[in-house]
PDB file of N, CA and C in Angstrom:
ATOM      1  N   UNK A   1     -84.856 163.856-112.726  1.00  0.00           N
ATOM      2  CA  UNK A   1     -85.688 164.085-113.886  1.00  0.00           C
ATOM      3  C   UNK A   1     -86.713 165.182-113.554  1.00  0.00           C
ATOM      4  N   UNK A   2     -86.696 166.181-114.729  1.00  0.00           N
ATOM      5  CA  UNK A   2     -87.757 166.708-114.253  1.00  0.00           C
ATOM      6  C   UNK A   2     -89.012 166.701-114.430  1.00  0.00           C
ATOM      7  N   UNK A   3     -90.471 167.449-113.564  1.00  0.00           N
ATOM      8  CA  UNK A   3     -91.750 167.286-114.234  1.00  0.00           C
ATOM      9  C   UNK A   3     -92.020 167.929-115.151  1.00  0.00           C
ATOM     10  N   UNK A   4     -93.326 167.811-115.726  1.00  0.00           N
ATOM     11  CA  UNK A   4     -93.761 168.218-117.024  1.00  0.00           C
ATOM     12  C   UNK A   4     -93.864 170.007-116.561  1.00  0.00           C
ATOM     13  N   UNK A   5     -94.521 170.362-115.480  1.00  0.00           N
ATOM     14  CA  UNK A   5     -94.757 171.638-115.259  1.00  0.00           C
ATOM     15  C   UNK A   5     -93.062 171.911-115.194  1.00  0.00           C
ATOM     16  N   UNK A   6     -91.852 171.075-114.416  1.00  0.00           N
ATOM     17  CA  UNK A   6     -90.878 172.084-114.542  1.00  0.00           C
ATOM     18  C   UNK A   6     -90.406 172.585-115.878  1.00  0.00           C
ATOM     19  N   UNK A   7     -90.316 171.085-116.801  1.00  0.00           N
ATOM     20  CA  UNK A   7     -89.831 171.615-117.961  1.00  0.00           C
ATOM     21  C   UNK A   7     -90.520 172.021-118.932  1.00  0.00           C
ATOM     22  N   UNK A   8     -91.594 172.690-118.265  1.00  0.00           N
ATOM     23  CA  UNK A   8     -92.523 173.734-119.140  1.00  0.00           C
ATOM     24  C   UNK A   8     -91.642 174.752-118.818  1.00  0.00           C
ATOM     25  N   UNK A   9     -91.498 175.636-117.645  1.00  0.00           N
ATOM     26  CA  UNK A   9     -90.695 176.525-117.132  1.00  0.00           C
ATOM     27  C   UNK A   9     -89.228 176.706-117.393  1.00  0.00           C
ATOM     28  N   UNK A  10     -88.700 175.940-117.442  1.00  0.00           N
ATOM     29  CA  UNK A  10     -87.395 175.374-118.222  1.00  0.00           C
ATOM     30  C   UNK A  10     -87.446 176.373-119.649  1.00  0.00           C
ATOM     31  N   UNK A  11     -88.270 175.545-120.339  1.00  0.00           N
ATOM     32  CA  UNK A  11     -88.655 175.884-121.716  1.00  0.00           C
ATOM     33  C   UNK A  11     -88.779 177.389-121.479  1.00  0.00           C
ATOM     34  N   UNK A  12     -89.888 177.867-121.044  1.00  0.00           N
ATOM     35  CA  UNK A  12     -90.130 179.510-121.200  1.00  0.00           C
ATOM     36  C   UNK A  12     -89.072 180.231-120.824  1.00  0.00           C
ATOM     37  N   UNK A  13     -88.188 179.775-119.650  1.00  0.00           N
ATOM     38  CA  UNK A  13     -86.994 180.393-119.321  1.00  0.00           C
ATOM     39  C   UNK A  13     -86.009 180.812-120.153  1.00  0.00           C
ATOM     40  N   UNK A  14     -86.078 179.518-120.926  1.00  0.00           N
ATOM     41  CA  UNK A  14     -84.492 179.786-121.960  1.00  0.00           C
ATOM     42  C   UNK A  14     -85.368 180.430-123.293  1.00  0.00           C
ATOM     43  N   UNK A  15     -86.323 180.177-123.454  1.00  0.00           N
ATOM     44  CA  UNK A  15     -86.800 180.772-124.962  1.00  0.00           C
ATOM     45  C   UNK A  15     -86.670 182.741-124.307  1.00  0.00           C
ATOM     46  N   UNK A  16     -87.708 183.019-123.297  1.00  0.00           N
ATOM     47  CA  UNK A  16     -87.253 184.419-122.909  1.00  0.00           C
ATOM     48  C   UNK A  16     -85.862 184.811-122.780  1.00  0.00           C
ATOM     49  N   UNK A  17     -85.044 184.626-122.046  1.00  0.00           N
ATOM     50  CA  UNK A  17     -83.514 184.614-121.959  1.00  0.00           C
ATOM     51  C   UNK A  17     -83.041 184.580-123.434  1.00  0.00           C
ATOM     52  N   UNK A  18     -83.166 183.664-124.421  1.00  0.00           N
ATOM     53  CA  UNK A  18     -82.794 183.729-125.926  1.00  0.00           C
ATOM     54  C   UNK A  18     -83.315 184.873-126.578  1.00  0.00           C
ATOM     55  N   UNK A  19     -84.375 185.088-127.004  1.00  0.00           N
ATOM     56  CA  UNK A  19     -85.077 186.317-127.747  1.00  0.00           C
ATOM     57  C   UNK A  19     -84.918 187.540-126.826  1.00  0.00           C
ATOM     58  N   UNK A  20     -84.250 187.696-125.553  1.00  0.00           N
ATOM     59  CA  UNK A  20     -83.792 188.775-125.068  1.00  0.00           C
ATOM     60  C   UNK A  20     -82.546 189.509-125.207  1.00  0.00           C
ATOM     61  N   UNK A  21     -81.264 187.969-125.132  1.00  0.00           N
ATOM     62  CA  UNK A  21     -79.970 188.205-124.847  1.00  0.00           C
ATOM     63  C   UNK A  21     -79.279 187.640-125.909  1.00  0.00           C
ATOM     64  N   UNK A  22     -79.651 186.781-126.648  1.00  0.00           N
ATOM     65  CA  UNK A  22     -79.334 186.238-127.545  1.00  0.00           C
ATOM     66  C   UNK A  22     -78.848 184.776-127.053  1.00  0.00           C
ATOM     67  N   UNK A  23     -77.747 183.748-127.660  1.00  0.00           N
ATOM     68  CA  UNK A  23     -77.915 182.472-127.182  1.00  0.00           C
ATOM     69  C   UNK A  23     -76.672 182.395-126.167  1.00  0.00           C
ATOM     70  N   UNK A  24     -75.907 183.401-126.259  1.00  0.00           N
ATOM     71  CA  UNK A  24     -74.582 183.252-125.621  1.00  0.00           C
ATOM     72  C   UNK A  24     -75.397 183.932-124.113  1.00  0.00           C
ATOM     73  N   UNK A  25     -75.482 185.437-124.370  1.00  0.00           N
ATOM     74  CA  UNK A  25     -76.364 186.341-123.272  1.00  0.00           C
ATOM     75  C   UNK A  25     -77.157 185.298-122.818  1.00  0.00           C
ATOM     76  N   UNK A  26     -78.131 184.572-122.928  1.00  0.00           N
ATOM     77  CA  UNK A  26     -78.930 183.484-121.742  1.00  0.00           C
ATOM     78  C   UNK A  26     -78.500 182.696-121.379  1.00  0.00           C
ATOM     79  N   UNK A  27     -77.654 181.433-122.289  1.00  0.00           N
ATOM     80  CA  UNK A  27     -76.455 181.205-121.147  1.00  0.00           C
ATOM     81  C   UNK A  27     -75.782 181.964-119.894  1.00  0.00           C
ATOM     82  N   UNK A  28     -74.922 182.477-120.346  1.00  0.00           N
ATOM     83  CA  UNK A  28     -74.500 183.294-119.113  1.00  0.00           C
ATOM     84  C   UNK A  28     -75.318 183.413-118.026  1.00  0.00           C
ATOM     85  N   UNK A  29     -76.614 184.557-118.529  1.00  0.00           N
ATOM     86  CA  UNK A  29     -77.568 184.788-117.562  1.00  0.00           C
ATOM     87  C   UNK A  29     -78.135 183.228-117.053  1.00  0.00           C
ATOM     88  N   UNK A  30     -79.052 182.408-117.119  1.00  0.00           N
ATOM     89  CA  UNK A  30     -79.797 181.863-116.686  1.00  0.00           C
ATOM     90  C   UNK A  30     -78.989 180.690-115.729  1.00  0.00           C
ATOM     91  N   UNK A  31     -77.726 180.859-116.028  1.00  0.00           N
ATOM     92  CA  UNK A  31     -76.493 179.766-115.349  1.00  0.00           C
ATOM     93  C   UNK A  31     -75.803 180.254-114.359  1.00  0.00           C
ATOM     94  N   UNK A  32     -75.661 181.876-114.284  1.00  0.00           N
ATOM     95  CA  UNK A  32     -74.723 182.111-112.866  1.00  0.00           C
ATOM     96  C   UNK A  32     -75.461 183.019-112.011  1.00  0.00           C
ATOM     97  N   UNK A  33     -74.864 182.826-111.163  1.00  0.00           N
ATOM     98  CA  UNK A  33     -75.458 182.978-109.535  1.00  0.00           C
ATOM     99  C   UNK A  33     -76.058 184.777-109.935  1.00  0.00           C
ATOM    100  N   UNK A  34     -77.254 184.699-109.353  1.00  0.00           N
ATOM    101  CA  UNK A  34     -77.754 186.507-109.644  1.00  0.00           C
ATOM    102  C   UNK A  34     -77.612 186.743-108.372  1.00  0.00           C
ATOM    103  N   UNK A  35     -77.341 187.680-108.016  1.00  0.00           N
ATOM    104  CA  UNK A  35     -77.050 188.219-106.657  1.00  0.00           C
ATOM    105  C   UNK A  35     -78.909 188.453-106.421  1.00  0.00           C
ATOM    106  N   UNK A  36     -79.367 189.474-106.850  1.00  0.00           N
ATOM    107  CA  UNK A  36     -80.826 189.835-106.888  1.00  0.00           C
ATOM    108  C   UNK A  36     -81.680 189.221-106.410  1.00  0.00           C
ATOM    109  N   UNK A  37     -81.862 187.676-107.076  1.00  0.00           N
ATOM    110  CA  UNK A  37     -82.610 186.673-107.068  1.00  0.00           C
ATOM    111  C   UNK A  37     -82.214 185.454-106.145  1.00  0.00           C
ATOM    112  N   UNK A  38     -80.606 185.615-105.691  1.00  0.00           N
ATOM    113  CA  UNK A  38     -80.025 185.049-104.659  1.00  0.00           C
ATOM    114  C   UNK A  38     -79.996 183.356-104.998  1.00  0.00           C
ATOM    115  N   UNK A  39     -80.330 183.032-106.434  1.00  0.00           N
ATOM    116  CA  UNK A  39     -79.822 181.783-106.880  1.00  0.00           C
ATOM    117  C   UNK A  39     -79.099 182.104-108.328  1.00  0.00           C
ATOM    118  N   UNK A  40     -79.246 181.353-108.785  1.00  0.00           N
ATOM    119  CA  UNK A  40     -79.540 180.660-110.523  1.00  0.00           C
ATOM    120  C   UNK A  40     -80.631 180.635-111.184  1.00  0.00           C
ATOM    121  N   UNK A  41     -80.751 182.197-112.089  1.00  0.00           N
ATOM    122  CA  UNK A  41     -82.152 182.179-112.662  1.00  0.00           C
ATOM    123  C   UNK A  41     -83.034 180.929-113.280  1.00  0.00           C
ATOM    124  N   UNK A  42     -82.086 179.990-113.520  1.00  0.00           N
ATOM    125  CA  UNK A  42     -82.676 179.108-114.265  1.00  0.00           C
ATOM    126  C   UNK A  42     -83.394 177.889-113.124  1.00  0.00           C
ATOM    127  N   UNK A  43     -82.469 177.663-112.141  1.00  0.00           N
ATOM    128  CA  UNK A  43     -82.823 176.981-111.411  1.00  0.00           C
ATOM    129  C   UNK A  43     -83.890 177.736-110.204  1.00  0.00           C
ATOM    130  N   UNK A  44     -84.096 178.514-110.246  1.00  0.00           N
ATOM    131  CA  UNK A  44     -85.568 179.689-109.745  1.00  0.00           C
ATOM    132  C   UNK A  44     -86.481 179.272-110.731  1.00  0.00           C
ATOM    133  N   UNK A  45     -86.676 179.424-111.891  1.00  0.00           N
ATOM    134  CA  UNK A  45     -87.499 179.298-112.835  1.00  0.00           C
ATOM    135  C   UNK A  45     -88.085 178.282-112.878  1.00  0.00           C
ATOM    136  N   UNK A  46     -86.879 176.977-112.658  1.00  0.00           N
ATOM    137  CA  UNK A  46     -87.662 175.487-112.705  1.00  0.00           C
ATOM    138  C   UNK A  46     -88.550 175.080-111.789  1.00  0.00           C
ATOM    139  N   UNK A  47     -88.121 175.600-110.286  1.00  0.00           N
ATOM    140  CA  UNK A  47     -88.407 175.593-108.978  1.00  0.00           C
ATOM    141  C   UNK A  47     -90.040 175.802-108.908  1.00  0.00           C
ATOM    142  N   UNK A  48     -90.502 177.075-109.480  1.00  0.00           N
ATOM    143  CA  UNK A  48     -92.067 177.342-109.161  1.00  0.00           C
ATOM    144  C   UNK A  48     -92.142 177.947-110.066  1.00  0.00           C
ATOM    145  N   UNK A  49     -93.627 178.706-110.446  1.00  0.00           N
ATOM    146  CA  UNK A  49     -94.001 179.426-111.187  1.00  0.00           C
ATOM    147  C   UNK A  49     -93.580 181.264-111.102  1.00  0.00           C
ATOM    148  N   UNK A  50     -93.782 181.285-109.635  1.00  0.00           N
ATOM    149  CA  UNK A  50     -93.374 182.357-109.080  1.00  0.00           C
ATOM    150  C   UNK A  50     -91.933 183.057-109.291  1.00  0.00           C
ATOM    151  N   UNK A  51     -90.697 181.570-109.339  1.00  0.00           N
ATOM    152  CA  UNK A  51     -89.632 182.124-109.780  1.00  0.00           C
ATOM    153  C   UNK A  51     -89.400 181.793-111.296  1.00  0.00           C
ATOM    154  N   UNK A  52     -90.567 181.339-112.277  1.00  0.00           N
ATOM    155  CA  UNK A  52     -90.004 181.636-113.401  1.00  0.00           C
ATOM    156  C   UNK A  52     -90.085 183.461-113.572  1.00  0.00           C
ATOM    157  N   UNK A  53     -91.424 184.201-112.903  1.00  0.00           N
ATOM    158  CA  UNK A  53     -91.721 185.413-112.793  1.00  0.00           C
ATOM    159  C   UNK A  53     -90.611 186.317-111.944  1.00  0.00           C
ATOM    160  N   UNK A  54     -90.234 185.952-111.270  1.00  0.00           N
ATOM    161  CA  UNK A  54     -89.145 186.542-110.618  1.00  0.00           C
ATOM    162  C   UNK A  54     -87.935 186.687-112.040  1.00  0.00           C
ATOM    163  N   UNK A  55     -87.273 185.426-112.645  1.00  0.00           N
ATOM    164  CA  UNK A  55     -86.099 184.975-113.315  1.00  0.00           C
ATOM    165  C   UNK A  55     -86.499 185.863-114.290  1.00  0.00           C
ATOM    166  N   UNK A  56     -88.020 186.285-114.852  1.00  0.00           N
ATOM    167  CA  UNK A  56     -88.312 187.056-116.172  1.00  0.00           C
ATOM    168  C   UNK A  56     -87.633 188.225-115.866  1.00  0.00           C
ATOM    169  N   UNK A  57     -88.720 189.057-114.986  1.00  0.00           N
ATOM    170  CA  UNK A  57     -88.486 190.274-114.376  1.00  0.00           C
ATOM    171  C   UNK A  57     -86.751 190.680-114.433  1.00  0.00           C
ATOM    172  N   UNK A  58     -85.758 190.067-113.350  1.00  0.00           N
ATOM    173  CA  UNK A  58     -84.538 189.608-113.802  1.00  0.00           C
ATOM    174  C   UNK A  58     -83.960 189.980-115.128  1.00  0.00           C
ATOM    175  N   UNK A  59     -84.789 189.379-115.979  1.00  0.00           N
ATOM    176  CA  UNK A  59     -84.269 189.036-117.449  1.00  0.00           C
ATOM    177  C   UNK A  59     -84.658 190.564-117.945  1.00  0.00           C
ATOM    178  N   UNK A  60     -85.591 191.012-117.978  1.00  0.00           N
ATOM    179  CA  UNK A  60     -86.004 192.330-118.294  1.00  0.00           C
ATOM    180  C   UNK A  60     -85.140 193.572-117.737  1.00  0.00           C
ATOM    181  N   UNK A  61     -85.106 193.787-116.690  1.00  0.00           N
ATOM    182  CA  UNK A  61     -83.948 194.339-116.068  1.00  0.00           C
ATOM    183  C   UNK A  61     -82.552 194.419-117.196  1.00  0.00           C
ATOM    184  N   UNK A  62     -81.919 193.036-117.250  1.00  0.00           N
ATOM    185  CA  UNK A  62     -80.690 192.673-117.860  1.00  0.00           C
ATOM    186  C   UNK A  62     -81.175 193.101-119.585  1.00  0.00           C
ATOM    187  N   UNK A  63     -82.143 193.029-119.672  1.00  0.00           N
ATOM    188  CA  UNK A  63     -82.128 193.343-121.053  1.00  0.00           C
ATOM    189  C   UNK A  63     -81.996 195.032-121.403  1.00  0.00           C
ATOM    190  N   UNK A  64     -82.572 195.694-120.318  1.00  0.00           N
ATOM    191  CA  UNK A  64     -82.723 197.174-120.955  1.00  0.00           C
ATOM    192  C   UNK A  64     -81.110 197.675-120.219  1.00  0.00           C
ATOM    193  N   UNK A  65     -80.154 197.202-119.562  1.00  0.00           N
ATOM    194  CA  UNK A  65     -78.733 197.568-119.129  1.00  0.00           C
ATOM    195  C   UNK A  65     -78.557 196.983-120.640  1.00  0.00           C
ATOM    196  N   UNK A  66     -78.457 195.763-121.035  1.00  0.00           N
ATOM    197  CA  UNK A  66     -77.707 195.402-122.303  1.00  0.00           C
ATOM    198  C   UNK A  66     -78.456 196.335-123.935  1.00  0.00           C
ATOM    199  N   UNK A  67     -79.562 196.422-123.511  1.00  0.00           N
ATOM    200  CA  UNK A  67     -79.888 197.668-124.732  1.00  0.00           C
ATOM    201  C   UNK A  67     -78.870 199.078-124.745  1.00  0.00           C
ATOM    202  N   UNK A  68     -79.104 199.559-123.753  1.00  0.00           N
ATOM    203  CA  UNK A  68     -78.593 201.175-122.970  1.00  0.00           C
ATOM    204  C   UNK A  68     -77.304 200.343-123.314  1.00  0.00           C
ATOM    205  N   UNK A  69     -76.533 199.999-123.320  1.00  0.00           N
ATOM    206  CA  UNK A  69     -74.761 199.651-123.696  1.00  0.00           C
ATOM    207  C   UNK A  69     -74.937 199.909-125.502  1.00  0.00           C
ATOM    208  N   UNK A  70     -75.815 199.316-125.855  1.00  0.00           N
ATOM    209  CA  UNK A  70     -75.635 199.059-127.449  1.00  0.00           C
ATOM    210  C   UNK A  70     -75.055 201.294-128.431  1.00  0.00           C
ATOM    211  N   UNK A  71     -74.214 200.532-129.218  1.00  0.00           N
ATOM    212  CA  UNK A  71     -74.114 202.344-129.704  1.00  0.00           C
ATOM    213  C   UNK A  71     -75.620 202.201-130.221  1.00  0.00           C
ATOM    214  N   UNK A  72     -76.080 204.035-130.386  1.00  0.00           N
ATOM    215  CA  UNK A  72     -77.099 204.278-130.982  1.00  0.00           C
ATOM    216  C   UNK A  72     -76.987 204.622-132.713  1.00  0.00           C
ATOM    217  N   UNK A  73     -78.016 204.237-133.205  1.00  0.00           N
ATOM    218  CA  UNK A  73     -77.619 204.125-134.826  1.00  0.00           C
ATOM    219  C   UNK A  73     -77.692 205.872-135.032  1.00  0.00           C
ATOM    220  N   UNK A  74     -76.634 205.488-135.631  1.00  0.00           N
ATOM    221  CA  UNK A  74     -75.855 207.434-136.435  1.00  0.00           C
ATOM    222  C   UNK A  74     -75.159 207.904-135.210  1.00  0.00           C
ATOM    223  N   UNK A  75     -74.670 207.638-134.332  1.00  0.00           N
ATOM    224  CA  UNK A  75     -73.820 207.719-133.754  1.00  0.00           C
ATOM    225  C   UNK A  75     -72.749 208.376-134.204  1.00  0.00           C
ATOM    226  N   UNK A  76     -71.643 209.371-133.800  1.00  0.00           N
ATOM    227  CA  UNK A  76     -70.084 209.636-134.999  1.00  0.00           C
ATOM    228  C   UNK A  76     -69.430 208.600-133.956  1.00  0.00           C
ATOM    229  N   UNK A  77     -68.402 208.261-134.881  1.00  0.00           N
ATOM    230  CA  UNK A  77     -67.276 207.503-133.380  1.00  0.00           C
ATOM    231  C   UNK A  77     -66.451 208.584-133.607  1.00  0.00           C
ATOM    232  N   UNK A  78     -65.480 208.562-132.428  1.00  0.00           N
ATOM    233  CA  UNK A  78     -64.670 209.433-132.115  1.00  0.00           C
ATOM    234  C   UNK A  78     -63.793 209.902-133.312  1.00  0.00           C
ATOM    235  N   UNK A  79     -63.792 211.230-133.435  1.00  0.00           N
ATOM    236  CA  UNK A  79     -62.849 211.489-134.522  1.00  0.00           C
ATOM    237  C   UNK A  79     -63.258 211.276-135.829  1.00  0.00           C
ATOM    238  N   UNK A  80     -64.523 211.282-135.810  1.00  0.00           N
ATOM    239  CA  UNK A  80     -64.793 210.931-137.247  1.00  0.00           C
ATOM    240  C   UNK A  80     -65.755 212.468-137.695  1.00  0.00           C
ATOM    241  N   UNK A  81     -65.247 213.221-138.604  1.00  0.00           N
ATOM    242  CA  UNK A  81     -65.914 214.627-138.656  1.00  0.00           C
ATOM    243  C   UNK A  81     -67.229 214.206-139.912  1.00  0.00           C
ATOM    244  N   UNK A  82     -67.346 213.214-140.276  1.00  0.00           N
ATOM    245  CA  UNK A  82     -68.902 212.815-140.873  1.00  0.00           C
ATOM    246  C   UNK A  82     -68.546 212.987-142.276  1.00  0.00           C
TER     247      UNK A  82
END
């Protein structure tokens, strides 16, 4: 079971991870092994305060690679003469 401070951290973890990645994207993220962080963001996060700050940071990172992927609006796609 956890304590009240973990599943405060808990909480902030997945709400950041959600409004970053969306609900599928923080799954993923906060559940598998980060090389970076050398656990499970989520289970860093619960751990101390320090690794909910670590798991953010993390999360920030992953968010501006998953922005930079997104097309940019007005974009042509290929072959398309407008």
């Amino acid at each position: 079971m956890l304590s009240r401070d973990e599943r405060a951290r808990q909480s902030e973890a997945v709400k950041a991870a959600t409004n970053a990645l969306g609900g599928n994207g923080a799954r993923a993220f906060l559940n598998a092994y980060h090389v970076g962080l050398r656990a499970r963001p989520l289970d860093l996060a619960i751990a101390s305060a320090a690794g909910l700050v670590a798991t953010e940071e993390a999360l920030r990172v992953a968010q501006r690679g998953f922005e930079a992927s997104l097309p940019v609006s007005g974009d042509k796609e290929d072959g398309d003469d407008g």
